[in-house]
Structures are given as structure tokens and as C-alpha cells.
C-alpha atoms as a PDB file:
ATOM      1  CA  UNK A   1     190.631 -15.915  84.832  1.00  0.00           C
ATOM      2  CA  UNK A   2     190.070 -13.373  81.989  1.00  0.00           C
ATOM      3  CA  UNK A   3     191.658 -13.422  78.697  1.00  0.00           C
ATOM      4  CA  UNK A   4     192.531 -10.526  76.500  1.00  0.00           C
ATOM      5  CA  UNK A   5     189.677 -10.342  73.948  1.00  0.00           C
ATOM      6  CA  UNK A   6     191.677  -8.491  71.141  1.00  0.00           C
ATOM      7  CA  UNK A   7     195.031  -7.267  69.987  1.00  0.00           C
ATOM      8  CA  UNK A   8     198.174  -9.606  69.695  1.00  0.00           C
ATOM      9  CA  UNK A   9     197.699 -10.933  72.843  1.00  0.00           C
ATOM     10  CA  UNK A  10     193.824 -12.255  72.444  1.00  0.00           C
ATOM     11  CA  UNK A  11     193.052 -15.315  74.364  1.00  0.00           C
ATOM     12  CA  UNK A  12     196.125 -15.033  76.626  1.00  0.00           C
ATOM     13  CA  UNK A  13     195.185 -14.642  80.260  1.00  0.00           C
ATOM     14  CA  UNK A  14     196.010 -11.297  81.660  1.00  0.00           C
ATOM     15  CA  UNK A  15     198.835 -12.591  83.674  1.00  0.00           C
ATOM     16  CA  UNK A  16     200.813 -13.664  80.654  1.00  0.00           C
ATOM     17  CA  UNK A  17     200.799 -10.238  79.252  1.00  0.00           C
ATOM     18  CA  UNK A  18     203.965  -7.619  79.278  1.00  0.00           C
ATOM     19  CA  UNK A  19     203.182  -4.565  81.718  1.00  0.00           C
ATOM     20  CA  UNK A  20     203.771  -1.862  79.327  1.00  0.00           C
ATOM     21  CA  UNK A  21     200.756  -3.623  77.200  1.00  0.00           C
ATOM     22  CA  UNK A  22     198.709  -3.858  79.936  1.00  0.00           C
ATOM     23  CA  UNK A  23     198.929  -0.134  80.161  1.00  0.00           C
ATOM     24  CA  UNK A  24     198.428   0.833  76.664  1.00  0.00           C
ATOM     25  CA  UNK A  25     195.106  -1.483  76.442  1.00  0.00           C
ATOM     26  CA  UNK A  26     193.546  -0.082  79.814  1.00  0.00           C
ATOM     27  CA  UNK A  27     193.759   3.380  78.120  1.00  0.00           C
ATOM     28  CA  UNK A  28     191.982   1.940  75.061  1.00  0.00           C
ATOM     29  CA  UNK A  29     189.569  -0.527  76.261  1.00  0.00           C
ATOM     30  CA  UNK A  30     186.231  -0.246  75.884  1.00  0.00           C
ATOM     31  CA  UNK A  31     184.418  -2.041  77.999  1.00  0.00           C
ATOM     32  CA  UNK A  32     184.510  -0.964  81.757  1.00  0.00           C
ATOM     33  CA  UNK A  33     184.586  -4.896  82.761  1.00  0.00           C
ATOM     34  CA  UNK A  34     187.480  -5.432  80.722  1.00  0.00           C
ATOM     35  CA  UNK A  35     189.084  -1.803  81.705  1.00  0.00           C
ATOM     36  CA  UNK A  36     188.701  -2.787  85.506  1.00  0.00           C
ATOM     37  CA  UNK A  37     190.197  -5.903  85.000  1.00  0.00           C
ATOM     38  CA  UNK A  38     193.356  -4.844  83.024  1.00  0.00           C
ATOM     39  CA  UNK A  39     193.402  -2.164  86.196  1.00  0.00           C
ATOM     40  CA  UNK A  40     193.539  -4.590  89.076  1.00  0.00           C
ATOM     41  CA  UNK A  41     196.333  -6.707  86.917  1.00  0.00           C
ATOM     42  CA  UNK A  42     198.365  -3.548  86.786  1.00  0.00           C
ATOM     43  CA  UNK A  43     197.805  -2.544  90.640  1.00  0.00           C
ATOM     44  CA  UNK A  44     198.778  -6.271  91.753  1.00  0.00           C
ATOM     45  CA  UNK A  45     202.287  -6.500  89.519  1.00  0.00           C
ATOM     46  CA  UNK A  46     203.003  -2.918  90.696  1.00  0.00           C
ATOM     47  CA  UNK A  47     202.146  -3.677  94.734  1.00  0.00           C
ATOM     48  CA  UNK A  48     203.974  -7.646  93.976  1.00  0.00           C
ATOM     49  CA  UNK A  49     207.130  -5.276  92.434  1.00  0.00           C
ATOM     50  CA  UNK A  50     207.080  -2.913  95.574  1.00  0.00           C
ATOM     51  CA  UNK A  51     206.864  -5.819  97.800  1.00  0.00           C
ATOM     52  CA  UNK A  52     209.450  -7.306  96.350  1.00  0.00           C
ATOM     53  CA  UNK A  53     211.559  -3.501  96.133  1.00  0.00           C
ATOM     54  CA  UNK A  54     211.011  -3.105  99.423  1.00  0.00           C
ATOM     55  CA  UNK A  55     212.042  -6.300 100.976  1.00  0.00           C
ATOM     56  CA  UNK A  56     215.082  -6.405  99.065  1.00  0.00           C
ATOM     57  CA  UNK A  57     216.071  -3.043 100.184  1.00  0.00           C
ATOM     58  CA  UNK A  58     214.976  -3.238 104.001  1.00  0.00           C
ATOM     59  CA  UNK A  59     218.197  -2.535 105.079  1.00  0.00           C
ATOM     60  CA  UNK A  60     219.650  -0.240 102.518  1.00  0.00           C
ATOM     61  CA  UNK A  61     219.930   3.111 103.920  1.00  0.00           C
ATOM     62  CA  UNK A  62     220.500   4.708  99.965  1.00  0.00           C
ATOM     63  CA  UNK A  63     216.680   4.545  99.095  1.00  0.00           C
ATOM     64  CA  UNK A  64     215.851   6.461 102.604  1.00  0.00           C
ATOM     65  CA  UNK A  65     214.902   9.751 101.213  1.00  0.00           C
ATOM     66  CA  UNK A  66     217.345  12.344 101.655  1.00  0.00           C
ATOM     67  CA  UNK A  67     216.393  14.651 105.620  1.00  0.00           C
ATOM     68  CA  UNK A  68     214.856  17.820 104.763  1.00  0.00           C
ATOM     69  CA  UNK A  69     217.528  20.913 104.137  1.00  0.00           C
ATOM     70  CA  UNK A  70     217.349  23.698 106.020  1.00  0.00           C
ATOM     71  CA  UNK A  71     213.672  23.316 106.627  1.00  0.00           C
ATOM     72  CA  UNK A  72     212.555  23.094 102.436  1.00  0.00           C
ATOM     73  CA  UNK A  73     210.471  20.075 101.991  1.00  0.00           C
ATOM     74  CA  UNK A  74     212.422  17.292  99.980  1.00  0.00           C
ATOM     75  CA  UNK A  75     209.805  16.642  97.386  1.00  0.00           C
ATOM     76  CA  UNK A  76     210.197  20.481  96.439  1.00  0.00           C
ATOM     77  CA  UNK A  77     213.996  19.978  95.586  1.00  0.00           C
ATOM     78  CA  UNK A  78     213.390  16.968  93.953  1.00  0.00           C
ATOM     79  CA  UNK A  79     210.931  18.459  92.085  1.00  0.00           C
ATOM     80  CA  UNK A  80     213.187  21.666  91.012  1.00  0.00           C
ATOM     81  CA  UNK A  81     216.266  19.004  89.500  1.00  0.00           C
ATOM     82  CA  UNK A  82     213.424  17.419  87.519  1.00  0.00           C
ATOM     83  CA  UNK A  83     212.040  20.660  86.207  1.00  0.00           C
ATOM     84  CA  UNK A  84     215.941  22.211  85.618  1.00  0.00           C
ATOM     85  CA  UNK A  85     217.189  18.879  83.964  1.00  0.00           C
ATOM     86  CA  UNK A  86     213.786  19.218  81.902  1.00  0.00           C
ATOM     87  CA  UNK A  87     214.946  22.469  80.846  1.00  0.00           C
ATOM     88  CA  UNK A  88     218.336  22.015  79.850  1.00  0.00           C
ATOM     89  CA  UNK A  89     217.522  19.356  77.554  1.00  0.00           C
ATOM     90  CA  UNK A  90     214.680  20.957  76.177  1.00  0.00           C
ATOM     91  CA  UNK A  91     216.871  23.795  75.280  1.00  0.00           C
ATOM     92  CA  UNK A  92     218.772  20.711  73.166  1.00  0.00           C
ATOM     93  CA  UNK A  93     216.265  18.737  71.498  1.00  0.00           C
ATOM     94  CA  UNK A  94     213.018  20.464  71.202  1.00  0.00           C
ATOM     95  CA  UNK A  95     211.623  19.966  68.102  1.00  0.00           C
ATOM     96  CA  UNK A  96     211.377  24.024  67.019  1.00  0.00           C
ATOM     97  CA  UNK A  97     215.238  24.298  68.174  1.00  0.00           C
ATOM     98  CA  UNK A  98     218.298  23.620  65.063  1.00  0.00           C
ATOM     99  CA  UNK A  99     218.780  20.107  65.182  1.00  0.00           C
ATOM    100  CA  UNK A 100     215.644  19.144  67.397  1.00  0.00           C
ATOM    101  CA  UNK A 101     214.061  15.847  67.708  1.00  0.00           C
ATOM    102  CA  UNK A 102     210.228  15.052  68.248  1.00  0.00           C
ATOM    103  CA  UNK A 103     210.694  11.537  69.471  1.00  0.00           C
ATOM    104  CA  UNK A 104     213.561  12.337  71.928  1.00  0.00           C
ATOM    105  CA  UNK A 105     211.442  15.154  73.174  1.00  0.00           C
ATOM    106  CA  UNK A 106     208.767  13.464  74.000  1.00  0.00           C
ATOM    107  CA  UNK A 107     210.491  10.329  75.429  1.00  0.00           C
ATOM    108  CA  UNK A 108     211.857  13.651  77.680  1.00  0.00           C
ATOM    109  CA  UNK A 109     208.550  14.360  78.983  1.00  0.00           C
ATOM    110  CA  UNK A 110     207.892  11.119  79.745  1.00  0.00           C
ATOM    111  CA  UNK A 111     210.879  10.404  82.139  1.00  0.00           C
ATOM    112  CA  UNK A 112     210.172  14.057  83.701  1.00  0.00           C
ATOM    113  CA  UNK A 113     206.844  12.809  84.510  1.00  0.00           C
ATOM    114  CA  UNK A 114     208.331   9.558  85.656  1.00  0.00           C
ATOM    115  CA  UNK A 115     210.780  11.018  88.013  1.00  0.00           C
ATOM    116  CA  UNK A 116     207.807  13.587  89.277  1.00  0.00           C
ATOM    117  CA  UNK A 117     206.017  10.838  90.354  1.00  0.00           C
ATOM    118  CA  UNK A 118     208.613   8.806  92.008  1.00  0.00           C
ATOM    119  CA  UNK A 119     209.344  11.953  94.025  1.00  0.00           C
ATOM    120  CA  UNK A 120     205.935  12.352  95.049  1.00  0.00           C
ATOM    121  CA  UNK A 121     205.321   8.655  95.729  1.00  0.00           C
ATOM    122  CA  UNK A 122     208.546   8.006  97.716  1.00  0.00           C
ATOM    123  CA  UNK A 123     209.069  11.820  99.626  1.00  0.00           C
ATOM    124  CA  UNK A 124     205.692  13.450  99.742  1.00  0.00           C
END
């Protein structure tokens, strides 16, 4: 079993650690055994989580992806709400505009990325 080796988490094994750690510290690791490692702990909560998503929801007809309109892939529409939500509320609260805020901004681009690949993971 391997144990983080640094950080505020050292000598824990990997399976004790929160997620959203696990994901800062494969981005900053070092060493490739440790970065490979912190990778296949990520890959087996994420496939455990869909495992457990998907039998949960095996008979829930509301996370079927919508049918495809009038011929236009769904992944393209999905893709155009992300990108005109995106807009809007960087018209609101980018930091250059009166009243703008860095921090919200960028916690904006990070959920627009988010819901980009949720739309390609779950209708492409």
C-alpha cells in the first residue's frame, strides 16, 4: 500500500486521502512512481463512483441523454448552453468589468469546463 510521502497527509495511505487532494498532488508530484500511483487512486474512486452512479440510476430515465433535435448532435447543444451561460456571467463578474471578481471568475471557468466535460463524457 503506498503512503503519501509529503504534505499534510504524509504517511497516510492513499486511500485515506480526500479526492480533491489527490488531484492537486498528482499535478505536483515529482516522482513518476508516486504520480502513477496517486493516478490509479483517482481512476478507481472515479470508476467505484460511476459504478455506484450508475447502478443507482439503472432505471431512471432523467439521466438518459436528451434524443437528438432535428438531426443536431446533443453534445453540440449542450455545449452552446455552457458556452452562452459562460458568457452571460462573464459579462457580470469578469475581473476588467465595474464590480468584477477574480475568484468568482475563475471558479466560472472551472464549472464551464466541468459541465464541458460531463457533456462530452455522458452524450458524445
Amino acid at each position: 500500500m503506498v503512503t503519501m510521502p509529503f504534505g499534510k497527509y504524509a504517511h497516510r495511505t492513499l486511500d485515506e486521502i480526500p479526492l480533491d487532494y489527490l488531484r492537486w498532488a498528482v499535478e505536483h508530484a515529482r516522482a513518476d512512481w508516486l504520480r502513477n500511483a496517486l493516478a490509479e487512486e483517482i481512476h478507481r474512486r472515479e470508476r467505484a463512483h460511476a459504478d455506484r452512479h450508475t447502478s443507482e440510476h439503472a432505471h431512471d430515465t432523467t439521466t438518459d441523454p436528451p434524443p437528438r433535435s432535428n438531426g443536431i448532435p446533443t453534445l453540440a447543444i449542450a455545449q452552446e448552453f455552457v458556452t452562452a451561460a459562460l458568457h452571460s456571467l462573464a459579462r457580470r463578474y469578469h475581473p476588467d468589468a465595474a464590480g468584477g471578481d477574480s475568484e468568482r471568475m475563475i471558479a466560472i471557468n472551472n464549472c464551464a469546463d466541468w459541465f464541458r466535460m460531463l457533456a462530452r463524457r455522458y452524450l458524445h
